[in-house]
PDB file of N, CA and C in Angstrom:
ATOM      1  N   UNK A   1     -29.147   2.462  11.706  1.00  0.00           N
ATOM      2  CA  UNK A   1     -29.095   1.014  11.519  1.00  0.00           C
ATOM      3  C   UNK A   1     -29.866   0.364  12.669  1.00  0.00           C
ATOM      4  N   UNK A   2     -30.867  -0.388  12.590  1.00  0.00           N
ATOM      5  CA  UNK A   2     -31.357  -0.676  13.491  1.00  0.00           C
ATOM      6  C   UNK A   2     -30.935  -2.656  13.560  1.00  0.00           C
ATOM      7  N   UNK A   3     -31.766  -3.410  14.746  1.00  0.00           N
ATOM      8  CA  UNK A   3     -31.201  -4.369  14.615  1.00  0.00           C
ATOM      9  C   UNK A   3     -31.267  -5.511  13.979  1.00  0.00           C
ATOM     10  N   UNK A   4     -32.175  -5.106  12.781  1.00  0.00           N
ATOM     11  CA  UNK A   4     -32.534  -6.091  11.915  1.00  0.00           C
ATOM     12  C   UNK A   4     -31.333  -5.920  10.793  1.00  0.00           C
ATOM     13  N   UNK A   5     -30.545  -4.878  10.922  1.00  0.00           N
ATOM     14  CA  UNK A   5     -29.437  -5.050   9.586  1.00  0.00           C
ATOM     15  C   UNK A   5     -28.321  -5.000  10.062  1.00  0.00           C
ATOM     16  N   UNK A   6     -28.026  -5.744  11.706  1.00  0.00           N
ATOM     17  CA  UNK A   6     -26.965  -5.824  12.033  1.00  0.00           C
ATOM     18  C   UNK A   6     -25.897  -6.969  11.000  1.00  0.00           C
ATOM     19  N   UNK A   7     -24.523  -6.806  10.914  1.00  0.00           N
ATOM     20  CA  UNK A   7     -23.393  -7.787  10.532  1.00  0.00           C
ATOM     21  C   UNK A   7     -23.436  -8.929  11.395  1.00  0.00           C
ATOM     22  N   UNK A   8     -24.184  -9.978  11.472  1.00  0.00           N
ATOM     23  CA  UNK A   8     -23.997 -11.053  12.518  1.00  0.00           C
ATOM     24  C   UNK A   8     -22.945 -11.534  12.963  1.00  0.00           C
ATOM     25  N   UNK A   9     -21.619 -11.298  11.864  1.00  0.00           N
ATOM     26  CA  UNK A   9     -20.776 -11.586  12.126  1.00  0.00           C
ATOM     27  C   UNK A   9     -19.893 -11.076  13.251  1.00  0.00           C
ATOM     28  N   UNK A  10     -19.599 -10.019  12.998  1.00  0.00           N
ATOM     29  CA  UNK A  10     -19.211  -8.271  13.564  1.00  0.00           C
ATOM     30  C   UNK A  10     -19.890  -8.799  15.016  1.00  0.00           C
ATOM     31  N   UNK A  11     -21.349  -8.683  14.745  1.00  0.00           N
ATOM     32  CA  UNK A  11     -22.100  -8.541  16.453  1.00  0.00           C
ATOM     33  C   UNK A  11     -21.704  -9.956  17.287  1.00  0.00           C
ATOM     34  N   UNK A  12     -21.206 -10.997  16.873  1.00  0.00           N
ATOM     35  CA  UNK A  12     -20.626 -12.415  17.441  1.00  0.00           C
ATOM     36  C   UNK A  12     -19.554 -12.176  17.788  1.00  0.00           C
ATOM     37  N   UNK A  13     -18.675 -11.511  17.339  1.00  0.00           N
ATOM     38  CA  UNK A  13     -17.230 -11.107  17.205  1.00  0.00           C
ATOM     39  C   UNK A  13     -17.146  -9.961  18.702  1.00  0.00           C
ATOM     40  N   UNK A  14     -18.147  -9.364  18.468  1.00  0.00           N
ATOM     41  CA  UNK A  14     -17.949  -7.929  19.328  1.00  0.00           C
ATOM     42  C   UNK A  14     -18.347  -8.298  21.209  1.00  0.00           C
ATOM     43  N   UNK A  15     -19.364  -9.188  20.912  1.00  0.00           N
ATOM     44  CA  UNK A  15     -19.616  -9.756  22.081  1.00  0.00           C
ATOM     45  C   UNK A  15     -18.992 -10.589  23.092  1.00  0.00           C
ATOM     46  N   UNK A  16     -18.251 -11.338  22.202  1.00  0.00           N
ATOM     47  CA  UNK A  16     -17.108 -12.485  22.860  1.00  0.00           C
ATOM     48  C   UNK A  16     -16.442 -11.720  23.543  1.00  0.00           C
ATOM     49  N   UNK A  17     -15.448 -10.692  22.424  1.00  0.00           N
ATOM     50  CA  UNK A  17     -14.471  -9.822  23.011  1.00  0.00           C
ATOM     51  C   UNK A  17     -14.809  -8.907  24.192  1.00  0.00           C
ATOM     52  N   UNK A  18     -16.117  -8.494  24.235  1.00  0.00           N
ATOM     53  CA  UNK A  18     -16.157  -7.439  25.145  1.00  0.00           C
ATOM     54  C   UNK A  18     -16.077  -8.669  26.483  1.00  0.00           C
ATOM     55  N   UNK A  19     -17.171  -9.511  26.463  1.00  0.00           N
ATOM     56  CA  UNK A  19     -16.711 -10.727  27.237  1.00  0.00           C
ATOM     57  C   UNK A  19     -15.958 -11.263  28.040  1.00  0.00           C
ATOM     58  N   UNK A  20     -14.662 -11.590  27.365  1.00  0.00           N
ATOM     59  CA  UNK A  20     -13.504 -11.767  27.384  1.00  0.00           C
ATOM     60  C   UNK A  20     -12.702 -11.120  27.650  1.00  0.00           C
ATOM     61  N   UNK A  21     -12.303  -9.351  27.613  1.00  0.00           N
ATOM     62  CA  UNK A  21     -11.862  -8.748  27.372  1.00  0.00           C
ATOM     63  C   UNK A  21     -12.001  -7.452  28.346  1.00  0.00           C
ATOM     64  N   UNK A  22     -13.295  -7.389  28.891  1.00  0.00           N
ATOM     65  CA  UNK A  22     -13.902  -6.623  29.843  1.00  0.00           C
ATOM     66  C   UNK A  22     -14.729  -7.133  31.029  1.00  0.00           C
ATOM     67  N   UNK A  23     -15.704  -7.880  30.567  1.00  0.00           N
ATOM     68  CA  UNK A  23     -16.604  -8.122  31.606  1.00  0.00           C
ATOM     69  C   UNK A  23     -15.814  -9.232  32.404  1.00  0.00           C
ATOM     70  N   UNK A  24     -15.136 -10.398  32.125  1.00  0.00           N
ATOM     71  CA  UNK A  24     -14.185 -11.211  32.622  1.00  0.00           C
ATOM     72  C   UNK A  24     -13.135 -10.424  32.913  1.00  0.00           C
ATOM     73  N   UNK A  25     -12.844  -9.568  33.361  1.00  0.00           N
ATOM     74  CA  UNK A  25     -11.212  -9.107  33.765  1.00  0.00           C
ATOM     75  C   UNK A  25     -11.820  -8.241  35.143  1.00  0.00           C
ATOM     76  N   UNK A  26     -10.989  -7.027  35.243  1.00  0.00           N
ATOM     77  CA  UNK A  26     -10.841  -6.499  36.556  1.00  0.00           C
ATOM     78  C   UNK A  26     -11.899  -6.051  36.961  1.00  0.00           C
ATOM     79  N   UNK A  27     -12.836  -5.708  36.535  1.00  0.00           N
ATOM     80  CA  UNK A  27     -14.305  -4.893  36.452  1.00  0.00           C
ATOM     81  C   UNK A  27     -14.958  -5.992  37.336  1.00  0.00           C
ATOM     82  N   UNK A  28     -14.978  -7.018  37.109  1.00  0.00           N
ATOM     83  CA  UNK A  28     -15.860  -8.529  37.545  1.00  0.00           C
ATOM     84  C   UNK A  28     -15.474  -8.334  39.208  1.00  0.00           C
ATOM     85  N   UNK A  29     -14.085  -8.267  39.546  1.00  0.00           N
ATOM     86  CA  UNK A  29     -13.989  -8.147  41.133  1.00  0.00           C
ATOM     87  C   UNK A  29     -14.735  -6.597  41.539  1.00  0.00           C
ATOM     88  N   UNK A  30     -14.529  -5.627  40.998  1.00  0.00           N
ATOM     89  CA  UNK A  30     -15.616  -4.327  41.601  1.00  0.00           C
ATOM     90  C   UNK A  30     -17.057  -5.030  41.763  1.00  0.00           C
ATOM     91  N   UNK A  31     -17.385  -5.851  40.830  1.00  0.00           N
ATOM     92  CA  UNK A  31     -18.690  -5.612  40.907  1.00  0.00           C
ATOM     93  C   UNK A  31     -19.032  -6.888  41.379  1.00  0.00           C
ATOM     94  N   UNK A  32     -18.527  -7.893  42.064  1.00  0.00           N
ATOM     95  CA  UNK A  32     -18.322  -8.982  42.947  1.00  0.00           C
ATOM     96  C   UNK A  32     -18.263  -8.179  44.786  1.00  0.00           C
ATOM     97  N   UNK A  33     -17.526  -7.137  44.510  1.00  0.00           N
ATOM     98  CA  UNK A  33     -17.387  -6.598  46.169  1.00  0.00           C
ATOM     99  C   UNK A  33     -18.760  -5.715  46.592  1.00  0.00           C
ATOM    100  N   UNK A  34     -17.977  -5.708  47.639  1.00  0.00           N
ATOM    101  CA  UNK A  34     -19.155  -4.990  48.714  1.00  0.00           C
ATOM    102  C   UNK A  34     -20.008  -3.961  48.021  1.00  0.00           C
ATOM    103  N   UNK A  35     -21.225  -3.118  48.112  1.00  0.00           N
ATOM    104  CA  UNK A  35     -21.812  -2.647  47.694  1.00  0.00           C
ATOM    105  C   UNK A  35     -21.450  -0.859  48.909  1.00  0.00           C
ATOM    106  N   UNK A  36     -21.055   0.249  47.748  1.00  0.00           N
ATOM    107  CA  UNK A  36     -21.276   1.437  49.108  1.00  0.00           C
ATOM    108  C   UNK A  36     -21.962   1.662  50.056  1.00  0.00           C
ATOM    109  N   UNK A  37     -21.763   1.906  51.442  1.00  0.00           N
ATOM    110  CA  UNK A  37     -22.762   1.774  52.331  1.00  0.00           C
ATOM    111  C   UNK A  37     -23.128   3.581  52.262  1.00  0.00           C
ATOM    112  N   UNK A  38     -22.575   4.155  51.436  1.00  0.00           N
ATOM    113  CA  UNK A  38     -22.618   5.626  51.692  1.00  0.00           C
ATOM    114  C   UNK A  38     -23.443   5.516  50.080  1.00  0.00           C
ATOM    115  N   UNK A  39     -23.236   5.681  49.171  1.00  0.00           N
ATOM    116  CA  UNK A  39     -23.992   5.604  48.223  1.00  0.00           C
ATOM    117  C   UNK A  39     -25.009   4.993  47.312  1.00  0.00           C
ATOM    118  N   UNK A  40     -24.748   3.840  47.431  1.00  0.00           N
ATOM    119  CA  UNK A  40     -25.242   2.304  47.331  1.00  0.00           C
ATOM    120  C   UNK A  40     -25.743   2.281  46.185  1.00  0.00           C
ATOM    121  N   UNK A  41     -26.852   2.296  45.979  1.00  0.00           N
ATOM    122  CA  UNK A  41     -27.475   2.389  44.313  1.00  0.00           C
ATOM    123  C   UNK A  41     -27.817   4.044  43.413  1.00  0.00           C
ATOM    124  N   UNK A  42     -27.535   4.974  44.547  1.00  0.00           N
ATOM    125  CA  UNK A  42     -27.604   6.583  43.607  1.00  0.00           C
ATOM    126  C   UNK A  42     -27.139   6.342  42.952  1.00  0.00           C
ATOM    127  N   UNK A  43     -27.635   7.499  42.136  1.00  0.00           N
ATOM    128  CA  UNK A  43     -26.630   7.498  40.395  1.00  0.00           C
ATOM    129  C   UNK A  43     -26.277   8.676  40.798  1.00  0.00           C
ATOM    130  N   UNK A  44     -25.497   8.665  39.794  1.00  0.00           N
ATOM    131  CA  UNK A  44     -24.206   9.877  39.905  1.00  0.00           C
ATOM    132  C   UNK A  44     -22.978  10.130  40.768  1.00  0.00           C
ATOM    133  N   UNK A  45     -22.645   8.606  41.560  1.00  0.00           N
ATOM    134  CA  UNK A  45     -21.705   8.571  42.049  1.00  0.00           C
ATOM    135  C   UNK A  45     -20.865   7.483  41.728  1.00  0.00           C
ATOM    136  N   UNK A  46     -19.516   8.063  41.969  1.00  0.00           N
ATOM    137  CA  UNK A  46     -18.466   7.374  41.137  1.00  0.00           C
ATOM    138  C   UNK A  46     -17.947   6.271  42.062  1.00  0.00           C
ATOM    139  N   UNK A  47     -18.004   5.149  41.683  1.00  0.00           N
ATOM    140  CA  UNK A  47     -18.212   3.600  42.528  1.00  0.00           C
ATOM    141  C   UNK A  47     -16.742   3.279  42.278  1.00  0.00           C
ATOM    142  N   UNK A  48     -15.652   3.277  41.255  1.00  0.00           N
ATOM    143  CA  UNK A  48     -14.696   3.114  40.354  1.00  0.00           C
ATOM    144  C   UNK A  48     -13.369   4.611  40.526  1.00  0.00           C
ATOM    145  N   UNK A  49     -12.513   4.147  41.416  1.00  0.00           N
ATOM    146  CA  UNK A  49     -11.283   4.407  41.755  1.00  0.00           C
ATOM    147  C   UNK A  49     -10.687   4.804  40.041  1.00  0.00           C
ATOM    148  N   UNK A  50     -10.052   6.389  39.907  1.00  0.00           N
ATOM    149  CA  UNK A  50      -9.415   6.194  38.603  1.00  0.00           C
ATOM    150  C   UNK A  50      -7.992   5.612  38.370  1.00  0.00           C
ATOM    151  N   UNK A  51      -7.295   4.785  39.274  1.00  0.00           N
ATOM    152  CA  UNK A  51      -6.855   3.693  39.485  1.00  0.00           C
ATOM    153  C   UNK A  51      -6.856   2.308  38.465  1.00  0.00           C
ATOM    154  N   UNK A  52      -8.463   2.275  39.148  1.00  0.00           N
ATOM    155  CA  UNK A  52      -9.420   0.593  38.871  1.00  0.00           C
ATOM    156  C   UNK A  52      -9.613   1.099  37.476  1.00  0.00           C
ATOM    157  N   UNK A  53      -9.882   2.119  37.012  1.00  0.00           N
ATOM    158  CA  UNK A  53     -10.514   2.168  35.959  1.00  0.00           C
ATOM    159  C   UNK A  53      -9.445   2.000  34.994  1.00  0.00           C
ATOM    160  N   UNK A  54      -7.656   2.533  35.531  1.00  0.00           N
ATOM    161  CA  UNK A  54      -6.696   2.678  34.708  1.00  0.00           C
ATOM    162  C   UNK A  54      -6.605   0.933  34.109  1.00  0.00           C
ATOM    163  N   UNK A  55      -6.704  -0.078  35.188  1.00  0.00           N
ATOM    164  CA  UNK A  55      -6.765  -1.150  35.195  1.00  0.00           C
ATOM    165  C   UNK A  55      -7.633  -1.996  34.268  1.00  0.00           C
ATOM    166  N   UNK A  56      -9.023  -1.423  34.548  1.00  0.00           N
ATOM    167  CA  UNK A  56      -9.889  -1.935  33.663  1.00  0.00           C
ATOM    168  C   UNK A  56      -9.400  -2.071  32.010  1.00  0.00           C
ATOM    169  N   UNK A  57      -9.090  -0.423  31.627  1.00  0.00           N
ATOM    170  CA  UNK A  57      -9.282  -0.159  30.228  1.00  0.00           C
ATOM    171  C   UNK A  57      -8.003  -1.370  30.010  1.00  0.00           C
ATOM    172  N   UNK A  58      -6.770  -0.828  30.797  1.00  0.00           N
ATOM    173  CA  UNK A  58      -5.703  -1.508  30.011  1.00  0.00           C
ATOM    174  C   UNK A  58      -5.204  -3.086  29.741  1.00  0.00           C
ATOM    175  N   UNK A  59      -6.644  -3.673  31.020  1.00  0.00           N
ATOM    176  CA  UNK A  59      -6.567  -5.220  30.602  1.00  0.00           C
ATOM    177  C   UNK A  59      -7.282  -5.329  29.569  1.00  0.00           C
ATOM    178  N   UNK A  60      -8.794  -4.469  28.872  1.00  0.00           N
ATOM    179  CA  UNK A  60      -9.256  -4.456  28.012  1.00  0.00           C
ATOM    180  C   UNK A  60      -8.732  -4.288  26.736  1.00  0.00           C
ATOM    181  N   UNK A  61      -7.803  -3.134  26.866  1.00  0.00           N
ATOM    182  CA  UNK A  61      -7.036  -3.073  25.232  1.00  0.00           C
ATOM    183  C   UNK A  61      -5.538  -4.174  24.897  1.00  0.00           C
ATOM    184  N   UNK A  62      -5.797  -4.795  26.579  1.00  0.00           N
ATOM    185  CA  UNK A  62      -4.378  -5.618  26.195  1.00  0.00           C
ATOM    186  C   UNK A  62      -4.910  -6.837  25.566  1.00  0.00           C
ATOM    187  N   UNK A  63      -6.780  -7.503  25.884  1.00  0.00           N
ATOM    188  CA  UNK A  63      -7.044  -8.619  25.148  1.00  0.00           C
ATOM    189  C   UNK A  63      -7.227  -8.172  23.670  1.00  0.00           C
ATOM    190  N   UNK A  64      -8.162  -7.361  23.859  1.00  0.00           N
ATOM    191  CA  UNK A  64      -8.254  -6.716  22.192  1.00  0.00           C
ATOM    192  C   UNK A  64      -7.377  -6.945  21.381  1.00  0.00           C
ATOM    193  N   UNK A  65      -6.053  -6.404  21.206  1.00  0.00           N
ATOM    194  CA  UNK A  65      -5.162  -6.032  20.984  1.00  0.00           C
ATOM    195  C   UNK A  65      -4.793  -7.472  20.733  1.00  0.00           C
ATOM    196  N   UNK A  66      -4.873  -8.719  22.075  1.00  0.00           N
ATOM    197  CA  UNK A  66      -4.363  -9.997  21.631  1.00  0.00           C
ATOM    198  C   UNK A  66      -5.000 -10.978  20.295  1.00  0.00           C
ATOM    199  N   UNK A  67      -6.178 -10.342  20.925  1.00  0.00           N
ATOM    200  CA  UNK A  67      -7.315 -10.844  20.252  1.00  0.00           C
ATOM    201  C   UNK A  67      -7.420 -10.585  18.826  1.00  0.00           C
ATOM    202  N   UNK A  68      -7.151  -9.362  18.660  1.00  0.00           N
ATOM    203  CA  UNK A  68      -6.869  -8.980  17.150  1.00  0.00           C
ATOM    204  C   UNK A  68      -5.785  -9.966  16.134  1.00  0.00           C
ATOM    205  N   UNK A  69      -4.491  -9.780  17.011  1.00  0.00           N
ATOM    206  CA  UNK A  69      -3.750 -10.507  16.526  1.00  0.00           C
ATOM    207  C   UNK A  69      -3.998 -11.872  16.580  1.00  0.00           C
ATOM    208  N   UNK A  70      -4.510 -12.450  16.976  1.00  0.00           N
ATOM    209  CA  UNK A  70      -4.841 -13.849  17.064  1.00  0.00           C
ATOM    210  C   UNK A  70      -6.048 -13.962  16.109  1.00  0.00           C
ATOM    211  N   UNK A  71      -6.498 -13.195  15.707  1.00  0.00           N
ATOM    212  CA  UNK A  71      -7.557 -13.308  14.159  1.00  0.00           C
ATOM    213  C   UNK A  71      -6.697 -13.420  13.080  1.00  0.00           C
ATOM    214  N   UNK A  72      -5.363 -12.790  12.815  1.00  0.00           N
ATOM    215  CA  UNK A  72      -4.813 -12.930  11.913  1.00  0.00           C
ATOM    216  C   UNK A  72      -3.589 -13.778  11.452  1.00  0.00           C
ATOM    217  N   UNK A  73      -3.156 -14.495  12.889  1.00  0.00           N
ATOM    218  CA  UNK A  73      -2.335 -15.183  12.868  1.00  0.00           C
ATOM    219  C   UNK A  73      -2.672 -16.634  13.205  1.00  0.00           C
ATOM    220  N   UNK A  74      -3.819 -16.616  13.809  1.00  0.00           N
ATOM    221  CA  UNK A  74      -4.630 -18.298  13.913  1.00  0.00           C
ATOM    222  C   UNK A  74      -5.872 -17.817  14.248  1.00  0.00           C
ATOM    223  N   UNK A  75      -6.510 -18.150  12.927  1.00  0.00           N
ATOM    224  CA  UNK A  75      -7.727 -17.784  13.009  1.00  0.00           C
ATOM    225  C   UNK A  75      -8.907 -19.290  13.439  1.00  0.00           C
ATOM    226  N   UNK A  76      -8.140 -20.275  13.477  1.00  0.00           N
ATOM    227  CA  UNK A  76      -9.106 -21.676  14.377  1.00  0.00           C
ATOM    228  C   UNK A  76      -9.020 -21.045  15.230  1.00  0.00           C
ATOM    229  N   UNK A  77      -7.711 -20.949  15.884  1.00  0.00           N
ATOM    230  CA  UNK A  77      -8.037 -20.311  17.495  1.00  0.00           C
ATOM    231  C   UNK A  77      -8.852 -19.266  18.121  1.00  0.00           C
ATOM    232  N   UNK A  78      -8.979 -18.296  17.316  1.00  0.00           N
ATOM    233  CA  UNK A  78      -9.835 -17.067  17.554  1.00  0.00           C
ATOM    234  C   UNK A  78     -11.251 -17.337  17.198  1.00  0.00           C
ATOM    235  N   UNK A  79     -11.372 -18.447  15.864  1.00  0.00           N
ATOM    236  CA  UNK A  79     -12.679 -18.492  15.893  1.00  0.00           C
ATOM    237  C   UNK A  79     -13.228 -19.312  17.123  1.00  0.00           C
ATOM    238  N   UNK A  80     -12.344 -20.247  18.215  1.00  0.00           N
ATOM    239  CA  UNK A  80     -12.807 -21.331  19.020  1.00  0.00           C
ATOM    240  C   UNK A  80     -13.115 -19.865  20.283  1.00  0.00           C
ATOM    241  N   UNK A  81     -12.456 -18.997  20.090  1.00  0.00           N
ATOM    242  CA  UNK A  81     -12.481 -18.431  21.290  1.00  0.00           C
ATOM    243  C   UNK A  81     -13.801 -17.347  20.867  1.00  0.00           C
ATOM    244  N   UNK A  82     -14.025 -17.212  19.873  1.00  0.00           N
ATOM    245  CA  UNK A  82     -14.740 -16.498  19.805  1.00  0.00           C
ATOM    246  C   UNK A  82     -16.690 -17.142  19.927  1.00  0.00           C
ATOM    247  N   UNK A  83     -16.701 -18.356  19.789  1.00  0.00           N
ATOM    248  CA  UNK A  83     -17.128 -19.591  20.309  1.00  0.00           C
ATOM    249  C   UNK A  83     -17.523 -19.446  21.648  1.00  0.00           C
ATOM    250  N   UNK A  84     -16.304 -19.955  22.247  1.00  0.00           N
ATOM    251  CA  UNK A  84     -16.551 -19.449  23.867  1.00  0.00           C
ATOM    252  C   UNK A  84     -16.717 -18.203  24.266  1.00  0.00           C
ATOM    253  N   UNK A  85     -16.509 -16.914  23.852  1.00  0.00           N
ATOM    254  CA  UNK A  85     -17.009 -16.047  24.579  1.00  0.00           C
ATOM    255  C   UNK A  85     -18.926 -15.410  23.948  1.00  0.00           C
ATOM    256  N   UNK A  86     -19.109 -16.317  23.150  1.00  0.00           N
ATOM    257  CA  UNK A  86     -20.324 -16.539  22.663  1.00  0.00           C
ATOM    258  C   UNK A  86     -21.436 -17.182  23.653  1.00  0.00           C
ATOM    259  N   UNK A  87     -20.810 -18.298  23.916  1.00  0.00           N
ATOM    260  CA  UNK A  87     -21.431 -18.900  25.100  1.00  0.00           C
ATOM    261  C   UNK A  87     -21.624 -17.940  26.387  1.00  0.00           C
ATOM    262  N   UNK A  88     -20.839 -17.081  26.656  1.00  0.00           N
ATOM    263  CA  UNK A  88     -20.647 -16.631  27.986  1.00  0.00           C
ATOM    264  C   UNK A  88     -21.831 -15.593  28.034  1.00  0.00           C
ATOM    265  N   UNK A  89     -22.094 -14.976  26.935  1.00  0.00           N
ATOM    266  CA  UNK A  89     -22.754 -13.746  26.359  1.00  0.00           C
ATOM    267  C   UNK A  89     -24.082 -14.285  26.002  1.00  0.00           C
ATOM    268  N   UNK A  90     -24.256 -15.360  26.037  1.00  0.00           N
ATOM    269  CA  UNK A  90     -25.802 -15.923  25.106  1.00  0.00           C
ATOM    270  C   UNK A  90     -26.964 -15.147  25.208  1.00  0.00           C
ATOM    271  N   UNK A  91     -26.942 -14.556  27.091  1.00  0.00           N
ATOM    272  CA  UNK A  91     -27.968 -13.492  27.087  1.00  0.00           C
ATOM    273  C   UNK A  91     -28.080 -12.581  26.417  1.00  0.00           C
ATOM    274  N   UNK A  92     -26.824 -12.154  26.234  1.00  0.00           N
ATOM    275  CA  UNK A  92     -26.994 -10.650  25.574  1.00  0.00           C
ATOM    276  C   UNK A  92     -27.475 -10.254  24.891  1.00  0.00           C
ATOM    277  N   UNK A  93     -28.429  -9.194  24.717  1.00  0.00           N
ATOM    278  CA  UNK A  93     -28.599  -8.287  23.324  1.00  0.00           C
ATOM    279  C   UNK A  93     -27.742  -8.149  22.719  1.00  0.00           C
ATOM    280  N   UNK A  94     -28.503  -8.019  21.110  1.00  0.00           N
ATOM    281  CA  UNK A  94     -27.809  -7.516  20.223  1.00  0.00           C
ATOM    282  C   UNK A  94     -27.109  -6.215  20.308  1.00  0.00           C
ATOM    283  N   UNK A  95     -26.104  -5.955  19.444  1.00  0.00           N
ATOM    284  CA  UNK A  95     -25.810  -4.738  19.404  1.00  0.00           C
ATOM    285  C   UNK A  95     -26.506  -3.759  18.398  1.00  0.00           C
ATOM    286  N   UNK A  96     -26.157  -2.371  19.046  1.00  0.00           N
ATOM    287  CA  UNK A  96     -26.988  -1.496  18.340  1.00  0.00           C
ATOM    288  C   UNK A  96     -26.028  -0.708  17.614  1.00  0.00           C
ATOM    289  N   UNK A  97     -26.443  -0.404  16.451  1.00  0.00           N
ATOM    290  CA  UNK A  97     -25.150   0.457  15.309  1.00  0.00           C
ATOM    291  C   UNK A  97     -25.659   2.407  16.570  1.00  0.00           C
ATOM    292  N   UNK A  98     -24.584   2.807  16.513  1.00  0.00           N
ATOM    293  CA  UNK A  98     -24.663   4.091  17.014  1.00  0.00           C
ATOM    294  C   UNK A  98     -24.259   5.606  16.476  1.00  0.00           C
TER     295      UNK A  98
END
């Protein structure tokens, strides 16, 4: 699937949430702090405490999860939010089917 036959809908939907859901939550302070003075930009080193990361996922599946339910139980609201995390994302690429 390439990105001319993406679901526009789906890819509006997917973006907010990750948005909202990831890039706005705990991840945003890692990558707000200091930079390693021992590793700094190498790859292949792990920047992310499996801790932080426990943190990350589970604020992520806790919006999801809200977020879901809030599609089916007020869907003005989810569509307003899905709105705003549209805005937040405007840069973004599309998504790619995988």
């Amino acid at each position: 699937m390439n990105n001319k036959n993406i679901d526009k809908v789906l890819a509006r939907e997917a973006k907010a949430i990750v948005v909202l859901a990831f890039r706005n939550g705990p991840i945003e302070n890692l990558h707000a702090g200091k930079r390693c003075p021992t590793c700094g930009e190498r790859v292949g080193y792990s920047r992310i405490t499996d801790a932080e990361m426990k943190e990350i996922m589970k604020n992520a599946v806790d919006h999801v999860y809200k977020f879901s339910l809030m599609k089916k139980a007020d869907p003005v609201r989810y569509e307003a939010l899905v709105k705003y995390g549209n805005e937040l994302a405007r840069q973004w690429d599309e998504p790619v089917a995988r």
